[in-house]
Protein backbone atom coordinates (compact mmCIF):
# COMPACT_ATOMS: atom_id res chain seq x y z
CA UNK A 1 -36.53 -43.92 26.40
CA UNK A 2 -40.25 -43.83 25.69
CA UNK A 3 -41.63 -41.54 28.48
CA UNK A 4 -44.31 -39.96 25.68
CA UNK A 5 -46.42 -42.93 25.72
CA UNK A 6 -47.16 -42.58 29.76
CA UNK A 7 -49.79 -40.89 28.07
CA UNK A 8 -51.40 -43.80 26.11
CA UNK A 9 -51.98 -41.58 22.98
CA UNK A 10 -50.53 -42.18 19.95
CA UNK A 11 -52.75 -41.30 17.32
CA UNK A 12 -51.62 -39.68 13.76
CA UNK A 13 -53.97 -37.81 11.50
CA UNK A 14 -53.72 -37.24 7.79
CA UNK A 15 -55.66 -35.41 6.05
CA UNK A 16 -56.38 -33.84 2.16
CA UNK A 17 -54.76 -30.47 1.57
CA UNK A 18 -53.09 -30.59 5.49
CA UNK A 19 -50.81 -34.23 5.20
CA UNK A 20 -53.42 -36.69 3.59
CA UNK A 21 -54.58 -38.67 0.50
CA UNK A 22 -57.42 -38.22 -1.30
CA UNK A 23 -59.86 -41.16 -1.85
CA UNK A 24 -61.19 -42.05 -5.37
CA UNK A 25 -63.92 -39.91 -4.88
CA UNK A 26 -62.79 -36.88 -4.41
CA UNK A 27 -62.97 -37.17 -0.28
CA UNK A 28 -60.71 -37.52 2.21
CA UNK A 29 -59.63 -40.64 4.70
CA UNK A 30 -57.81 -40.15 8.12
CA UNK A 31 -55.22 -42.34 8.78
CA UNK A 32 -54.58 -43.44 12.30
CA UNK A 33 -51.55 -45.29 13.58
CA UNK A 34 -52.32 -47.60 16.80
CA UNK A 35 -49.64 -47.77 19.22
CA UNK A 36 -50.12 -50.84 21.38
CA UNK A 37 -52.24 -52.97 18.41
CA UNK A 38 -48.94 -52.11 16.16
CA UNK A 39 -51.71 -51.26 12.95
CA UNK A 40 -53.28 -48.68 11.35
CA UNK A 41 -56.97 -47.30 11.09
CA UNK A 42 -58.44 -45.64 8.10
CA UNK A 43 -61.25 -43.76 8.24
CA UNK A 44 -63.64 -42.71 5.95
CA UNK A 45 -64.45 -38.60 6.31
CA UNK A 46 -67.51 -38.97 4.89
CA UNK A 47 -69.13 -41.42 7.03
CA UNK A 48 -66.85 -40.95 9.82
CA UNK A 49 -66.60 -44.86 9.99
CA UNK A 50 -63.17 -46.95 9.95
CA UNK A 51 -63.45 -48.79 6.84
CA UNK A 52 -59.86 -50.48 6.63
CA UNK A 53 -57.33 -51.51 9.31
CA UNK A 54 -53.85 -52.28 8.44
CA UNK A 55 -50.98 -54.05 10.24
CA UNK A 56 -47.83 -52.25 10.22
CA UNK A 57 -45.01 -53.31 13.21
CA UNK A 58 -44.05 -52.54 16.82
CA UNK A 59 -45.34 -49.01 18.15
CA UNK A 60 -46.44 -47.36 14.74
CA UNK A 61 -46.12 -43.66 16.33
CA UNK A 62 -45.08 -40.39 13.60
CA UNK A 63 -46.88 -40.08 10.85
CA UNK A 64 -47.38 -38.19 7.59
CA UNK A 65 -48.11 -38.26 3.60
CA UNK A 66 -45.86 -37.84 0.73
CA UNK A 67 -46.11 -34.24 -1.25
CA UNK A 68 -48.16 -36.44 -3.97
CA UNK A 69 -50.53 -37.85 -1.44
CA UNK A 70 -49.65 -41.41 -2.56
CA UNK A 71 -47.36 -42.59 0.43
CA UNK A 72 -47.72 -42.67 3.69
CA UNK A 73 -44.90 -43.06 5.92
CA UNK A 74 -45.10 -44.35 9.72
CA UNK A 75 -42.51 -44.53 12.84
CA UNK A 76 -41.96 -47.46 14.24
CA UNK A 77 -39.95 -48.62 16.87
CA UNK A 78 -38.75 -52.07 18.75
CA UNK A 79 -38.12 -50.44 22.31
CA UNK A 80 -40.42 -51.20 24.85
CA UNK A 81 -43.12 -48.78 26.10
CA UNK A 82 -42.50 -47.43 29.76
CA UNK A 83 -45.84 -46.49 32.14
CA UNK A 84 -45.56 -43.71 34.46
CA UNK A 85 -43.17 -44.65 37.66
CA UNK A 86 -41.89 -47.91 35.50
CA UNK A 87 -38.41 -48.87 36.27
CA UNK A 88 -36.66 -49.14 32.54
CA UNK A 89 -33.98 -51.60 33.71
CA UNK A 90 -36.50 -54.29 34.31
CA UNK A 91 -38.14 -54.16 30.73
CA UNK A 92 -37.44 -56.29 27.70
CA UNK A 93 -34.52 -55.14 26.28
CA UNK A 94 -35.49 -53.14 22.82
CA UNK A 95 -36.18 -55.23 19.57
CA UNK A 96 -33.63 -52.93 17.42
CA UNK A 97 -34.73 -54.98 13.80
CA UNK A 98 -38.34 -53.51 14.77
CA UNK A 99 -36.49 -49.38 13.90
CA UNK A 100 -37.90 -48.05 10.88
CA UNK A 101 -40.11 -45.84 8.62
CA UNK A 102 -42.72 -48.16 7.24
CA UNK A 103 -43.57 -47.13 3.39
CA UNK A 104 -47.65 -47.61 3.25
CA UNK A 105 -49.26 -47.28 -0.08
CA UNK A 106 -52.81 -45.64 0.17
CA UNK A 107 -54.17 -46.76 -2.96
CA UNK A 108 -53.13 -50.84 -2.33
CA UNK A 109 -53.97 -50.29 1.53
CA UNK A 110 -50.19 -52.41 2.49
CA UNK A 111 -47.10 -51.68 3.91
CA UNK A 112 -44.55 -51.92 0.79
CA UNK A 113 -41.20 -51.68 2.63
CA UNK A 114 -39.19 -50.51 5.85
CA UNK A 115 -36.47 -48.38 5.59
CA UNK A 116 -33.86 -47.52 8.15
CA UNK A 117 -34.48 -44.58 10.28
CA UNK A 118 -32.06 -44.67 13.08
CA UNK A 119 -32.55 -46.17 17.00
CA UNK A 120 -36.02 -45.77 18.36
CA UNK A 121 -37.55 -43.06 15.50
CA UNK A 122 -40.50 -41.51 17.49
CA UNK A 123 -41.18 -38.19 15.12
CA UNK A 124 -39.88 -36.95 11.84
CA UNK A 125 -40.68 -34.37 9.03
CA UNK A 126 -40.38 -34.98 5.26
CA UNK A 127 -38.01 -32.14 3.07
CA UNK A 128 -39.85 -30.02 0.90
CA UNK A 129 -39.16 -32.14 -2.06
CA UNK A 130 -40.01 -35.06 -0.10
CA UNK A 131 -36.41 -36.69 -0.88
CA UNK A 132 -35.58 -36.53 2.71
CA UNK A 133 -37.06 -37.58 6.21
CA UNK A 134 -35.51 -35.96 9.55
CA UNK A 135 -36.54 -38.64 12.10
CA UNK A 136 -35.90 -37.97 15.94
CA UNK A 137 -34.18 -40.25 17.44
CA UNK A 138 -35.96 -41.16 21.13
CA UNK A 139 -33.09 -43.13 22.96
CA UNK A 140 -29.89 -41.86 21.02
CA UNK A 141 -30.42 -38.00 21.74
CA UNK A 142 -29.67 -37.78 17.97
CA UNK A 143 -31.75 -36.58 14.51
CA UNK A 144 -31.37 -39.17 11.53
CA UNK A 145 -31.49 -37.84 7.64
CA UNK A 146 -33.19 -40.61 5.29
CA UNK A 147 -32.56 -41.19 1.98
CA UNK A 148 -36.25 -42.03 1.10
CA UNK A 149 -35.29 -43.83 -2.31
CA UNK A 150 -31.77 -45.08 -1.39
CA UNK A 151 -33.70 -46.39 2.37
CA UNK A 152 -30.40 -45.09 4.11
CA UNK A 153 -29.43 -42.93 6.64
CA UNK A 154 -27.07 -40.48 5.40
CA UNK A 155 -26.43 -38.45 8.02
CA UNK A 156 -27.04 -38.28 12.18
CA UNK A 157 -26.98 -35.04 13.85
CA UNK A 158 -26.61 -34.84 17.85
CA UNK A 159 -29.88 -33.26 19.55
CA UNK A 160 -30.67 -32.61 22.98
CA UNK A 161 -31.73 -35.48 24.80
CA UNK A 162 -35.38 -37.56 24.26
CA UNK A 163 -35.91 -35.51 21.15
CA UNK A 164 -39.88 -35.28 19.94
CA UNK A 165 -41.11 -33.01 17.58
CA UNK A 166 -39.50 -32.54 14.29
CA UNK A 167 -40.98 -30.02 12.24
CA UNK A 168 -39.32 -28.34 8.48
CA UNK A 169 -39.92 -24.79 8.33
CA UNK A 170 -41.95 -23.58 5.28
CA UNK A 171 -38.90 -23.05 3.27
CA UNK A 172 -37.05 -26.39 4.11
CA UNK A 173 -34.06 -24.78 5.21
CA UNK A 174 -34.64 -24.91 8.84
CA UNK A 175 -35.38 -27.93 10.95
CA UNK A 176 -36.87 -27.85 14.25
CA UNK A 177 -36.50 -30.04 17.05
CA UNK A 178 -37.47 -30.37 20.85
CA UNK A 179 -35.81 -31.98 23.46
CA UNK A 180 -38.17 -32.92 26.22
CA UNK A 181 -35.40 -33.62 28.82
CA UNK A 182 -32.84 -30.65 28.10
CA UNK A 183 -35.73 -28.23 27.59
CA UNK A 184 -34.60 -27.24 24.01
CA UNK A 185 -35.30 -26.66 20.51
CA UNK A 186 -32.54 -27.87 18.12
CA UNK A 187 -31.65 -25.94 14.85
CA UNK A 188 -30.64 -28.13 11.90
CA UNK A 189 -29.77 -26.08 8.88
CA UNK A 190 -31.23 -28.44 6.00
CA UNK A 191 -28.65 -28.01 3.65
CA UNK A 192 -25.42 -28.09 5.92
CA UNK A 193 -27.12 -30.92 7.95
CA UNK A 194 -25.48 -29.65 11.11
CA UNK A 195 -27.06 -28.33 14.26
CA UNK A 196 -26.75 -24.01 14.34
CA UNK A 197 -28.06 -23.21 17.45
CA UNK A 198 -30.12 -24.39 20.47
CA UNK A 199 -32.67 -22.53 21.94
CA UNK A 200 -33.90 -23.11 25.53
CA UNK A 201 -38.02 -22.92 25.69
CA UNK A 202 -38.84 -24.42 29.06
CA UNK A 203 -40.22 -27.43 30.61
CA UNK A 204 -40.62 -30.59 27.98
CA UNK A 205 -41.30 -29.22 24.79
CA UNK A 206 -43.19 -31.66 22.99
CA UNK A 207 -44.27 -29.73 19.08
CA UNK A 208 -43.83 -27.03 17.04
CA UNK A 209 -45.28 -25.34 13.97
CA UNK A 210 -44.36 -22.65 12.02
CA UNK A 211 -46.20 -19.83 10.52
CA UNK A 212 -46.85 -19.77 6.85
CA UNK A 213 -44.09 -16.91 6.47
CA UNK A 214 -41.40 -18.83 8.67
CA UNK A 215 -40.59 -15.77 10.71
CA UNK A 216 -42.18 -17.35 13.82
CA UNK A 217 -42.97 -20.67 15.45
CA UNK A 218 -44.92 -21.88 18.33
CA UNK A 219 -43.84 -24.56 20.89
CA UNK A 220 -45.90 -26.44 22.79
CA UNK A 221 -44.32 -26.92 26.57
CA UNK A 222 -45.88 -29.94 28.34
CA UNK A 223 -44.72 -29.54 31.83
CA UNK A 224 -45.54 -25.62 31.83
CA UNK A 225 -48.91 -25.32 30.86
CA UNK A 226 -48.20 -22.82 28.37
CA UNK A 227 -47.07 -22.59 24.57
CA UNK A 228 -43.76 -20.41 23.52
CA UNK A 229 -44.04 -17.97 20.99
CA UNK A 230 -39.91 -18.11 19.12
CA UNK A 231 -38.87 -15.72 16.45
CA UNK A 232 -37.39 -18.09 13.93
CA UNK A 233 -34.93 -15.48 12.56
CA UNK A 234 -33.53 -14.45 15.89
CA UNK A 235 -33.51 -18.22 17.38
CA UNK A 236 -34.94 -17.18 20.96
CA UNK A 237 -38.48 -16.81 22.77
CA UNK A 238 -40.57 -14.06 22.70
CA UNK A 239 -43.76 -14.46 24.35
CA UNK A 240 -45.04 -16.77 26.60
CA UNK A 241 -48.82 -17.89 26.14
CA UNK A 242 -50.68 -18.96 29.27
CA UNK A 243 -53.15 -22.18 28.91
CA UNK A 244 -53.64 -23.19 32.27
CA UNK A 245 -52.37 -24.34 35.14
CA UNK A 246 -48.67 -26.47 34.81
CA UNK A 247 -49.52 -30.17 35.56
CA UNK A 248 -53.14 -29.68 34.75
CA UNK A 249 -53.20 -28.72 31.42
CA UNK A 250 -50.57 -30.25 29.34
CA UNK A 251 -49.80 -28.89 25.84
CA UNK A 252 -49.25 -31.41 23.76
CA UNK A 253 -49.92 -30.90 19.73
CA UNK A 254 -50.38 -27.43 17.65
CA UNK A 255 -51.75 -27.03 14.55
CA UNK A 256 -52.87 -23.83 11.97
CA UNK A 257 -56.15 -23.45 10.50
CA UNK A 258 -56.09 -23.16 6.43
CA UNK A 259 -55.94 -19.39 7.07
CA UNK A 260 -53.46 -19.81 9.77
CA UNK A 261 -55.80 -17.08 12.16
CA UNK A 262 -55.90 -19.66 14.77
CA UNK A 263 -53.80 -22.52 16.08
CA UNK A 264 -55.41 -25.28 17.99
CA UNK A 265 -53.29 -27.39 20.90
CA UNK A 266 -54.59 -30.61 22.40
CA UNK A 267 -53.77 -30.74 25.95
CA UNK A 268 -53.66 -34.30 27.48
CA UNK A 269 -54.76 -35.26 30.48
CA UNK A 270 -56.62 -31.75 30.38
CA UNK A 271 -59.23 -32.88 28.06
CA UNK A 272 -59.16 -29.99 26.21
CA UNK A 273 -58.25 -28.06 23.09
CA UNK A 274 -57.31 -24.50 22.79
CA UNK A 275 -57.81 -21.96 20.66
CA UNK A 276 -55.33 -19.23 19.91
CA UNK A 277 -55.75 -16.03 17.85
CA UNK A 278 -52.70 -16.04 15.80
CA UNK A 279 -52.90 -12.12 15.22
CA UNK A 280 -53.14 -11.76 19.08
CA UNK A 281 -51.24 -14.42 20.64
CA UNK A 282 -54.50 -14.62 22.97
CA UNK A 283 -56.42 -17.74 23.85
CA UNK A 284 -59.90 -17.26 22.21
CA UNK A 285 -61.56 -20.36 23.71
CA UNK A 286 -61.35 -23.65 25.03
CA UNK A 287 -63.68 -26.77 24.49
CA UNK A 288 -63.49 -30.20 26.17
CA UNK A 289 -62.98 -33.42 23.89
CA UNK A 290 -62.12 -36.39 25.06
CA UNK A 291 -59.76 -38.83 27.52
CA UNK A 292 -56.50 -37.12 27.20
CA UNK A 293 -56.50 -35.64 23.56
CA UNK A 294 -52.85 -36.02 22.04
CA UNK A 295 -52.72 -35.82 18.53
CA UNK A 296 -55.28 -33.12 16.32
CA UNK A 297 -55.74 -32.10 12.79
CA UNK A 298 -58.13 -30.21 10.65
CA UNK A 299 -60.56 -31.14 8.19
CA UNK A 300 -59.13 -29.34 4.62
CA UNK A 301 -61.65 -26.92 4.45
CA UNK A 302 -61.10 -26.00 8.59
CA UNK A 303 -64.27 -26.64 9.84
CA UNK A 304 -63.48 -30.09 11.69
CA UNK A 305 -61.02 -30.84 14.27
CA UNK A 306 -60.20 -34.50 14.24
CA UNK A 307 -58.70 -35.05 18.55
CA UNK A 308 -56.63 -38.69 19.73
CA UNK A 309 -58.29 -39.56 23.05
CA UNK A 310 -55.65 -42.81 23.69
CA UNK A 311 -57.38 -44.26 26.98
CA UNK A 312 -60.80 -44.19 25.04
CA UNK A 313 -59.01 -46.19 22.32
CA UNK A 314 -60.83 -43.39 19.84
CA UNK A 315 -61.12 -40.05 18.05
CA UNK A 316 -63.12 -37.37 18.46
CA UNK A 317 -65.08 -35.18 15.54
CA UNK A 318 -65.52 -31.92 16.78
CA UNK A 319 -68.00 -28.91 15.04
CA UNK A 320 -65.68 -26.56 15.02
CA UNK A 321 -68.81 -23.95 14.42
CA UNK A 322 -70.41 -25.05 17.74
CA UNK A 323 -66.90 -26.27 19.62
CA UNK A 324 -69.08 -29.95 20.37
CA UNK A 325 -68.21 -33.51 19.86
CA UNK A 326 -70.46 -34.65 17.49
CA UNK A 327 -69.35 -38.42 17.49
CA UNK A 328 -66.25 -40.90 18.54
CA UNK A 329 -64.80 -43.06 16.31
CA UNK A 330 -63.69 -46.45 17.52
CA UNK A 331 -60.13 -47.43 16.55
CA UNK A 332 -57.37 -49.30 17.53
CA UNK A 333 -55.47 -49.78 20.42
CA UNK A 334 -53.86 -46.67 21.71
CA UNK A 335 -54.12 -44.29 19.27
CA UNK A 336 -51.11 -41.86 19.18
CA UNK A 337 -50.46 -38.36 17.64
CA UNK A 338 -51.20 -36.44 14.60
């Protein structure tokens, strides 16, 4: 299934110091996979402009960097994408030789390889080492293990169903991952590669991050309008923090700040992003960006917020100083998460 993309955002954001590569000059670039144009944008931080685009296969979607900034590594999947209200059974059956993780090279701007990744990989999170990739699984209700050197899958671990977010905890021994139908988090122990326990959240939890200390995690829940506060060690919910009203605002992606005193969450079809006081749990503010921002990340130094607006076919810069938009960047076709 491929009900995330009724949302027509599918941009990924990586960035210096917080998942991206550093350019010969000592800048950054932002690297933006384009769901319906199957390519990806790169962006130059400095001049905010898109200065490369590169093809990469059907429905680029998860993204992130190697640990040495040299690699980038991309989702992509052969299964058709389903509108709101679409009937699956009459779509194109799904293109299973399009399921991989494409290997980009930053520095030669091409894809080098694909490696195998399991049925429809939406998500995934590298291993601390950056050995390992945990890819979800979108139609098989399952969490693949890749061997990034061997290109193998060397072990599948049943999740709840439509898994999305896939997040290692700051220690790699925990993996975390949400089921948006079940209304679950999965808990993979890293080195056991077996699920330990499941924790229910709430209504189609999308992402999670994890504190810098690993003793907490928050979880964005789409459907409820709110984010869940779960204490990692204890494997259950234990605060609930209020955005805005369910179907209205949607929380989508999280994110730290450098300092980790605030996380930010993009909220779809609300327009918005969010601010929470980590020390508080409160929500400091709230600022409009764009056509249903999806994914988000920070500049390295925390001062810009980088939003996916998919209908606009853009991303947003955002002042983080004075909470405005202060320009759109044109990109490719249906930009996805970050």
């Amino acid at each position: 299934m491929a009900r995330r993309v009724v949302l027509v955002i599918v941009l990924a954001l990586l960035l210096a110091g917080c998942g991206g590569t550093l350019q010969e000059s000592g800048g950054y670039r932002i690297y933006v996979t384009n769901e319906r144009s199957g390519d990806l944008s790169i962006i130059d931080a400095a001049t905010h402009e898109v200065v490369a685009t590169a093809p990469l296969g059907k429905r680029p979607r998860g993204i992130h960097a190697s640990p040495d900034r040299q690699t980038i590594y991309v989702a992509l999947s052969g299964s058709p994408i389903a509108g709101p209200g679409v009937d699956e059974s009459t779509l194109p059956p799904p293109d299973k030789k399009a399921d991989a993780i494409g290997v980009f090279d930053v520095r030669e701007n091409k894809l080098l390889r694909l490696i195998s990744a399991g049925s429809d990989p939406e998500e995934f999170d590298l291993s601390k080492d950056g050995t390992l990739l945990y890819c979800s699984n979108e139609d098989a209700a399952q969490t693949s293990i890749v061997d990034i050197a061997t290109g193998r899958v060397i072990a599948s671990i049943a999740v709840g169903p439509e898994p999305e977010g896939v997040t290692t905890s700051p220690d790699g021994k925990l993996v975390f991952v949400t089921s948006e139908e079940a209304g679950t988090v999965t808990v993979i122990d890293a080195q056991a590669r077996k699920a330990i326990k499941t924790i229910p959240v709430g209504n189609r939890p999308r992402d999670v991050v994890f504190f810098p200390d690993g003793s907490k995690a928050y979880v964005t829940r789409e459907n409820d309008g709110v984010i869940s506060l779960v204490d990692v060690l204890k494997h259950q919910p234990v605060q609930t923090i209020e955005l805005g009203p369910a179907g209205e605002i949607k929380p989508m992606s999280v994110i730290l700040s450098p300092d980790a005193a605030r996380a930010y969450v993009s909220t779809g079809r609300g327009k918005r992003v969010y601010v929470i006081d980590t020390a508080t749990n409160m929500v400091t503010a709230s600022f409009e960006v764009g056509e249903r921002p999806w994914g988000i990340a920070l500049s390295p130094d925390g001062k810009i917020l980088y939003t996916a607006n998919g209908p606009s076919n853009d991303v947003s810069v955002v002042d983080l100083a004075t909470e405005t938009v202060i320009k759109k960047i044109k990109v490719g076709n249906s930009p996805w998460g970050v």
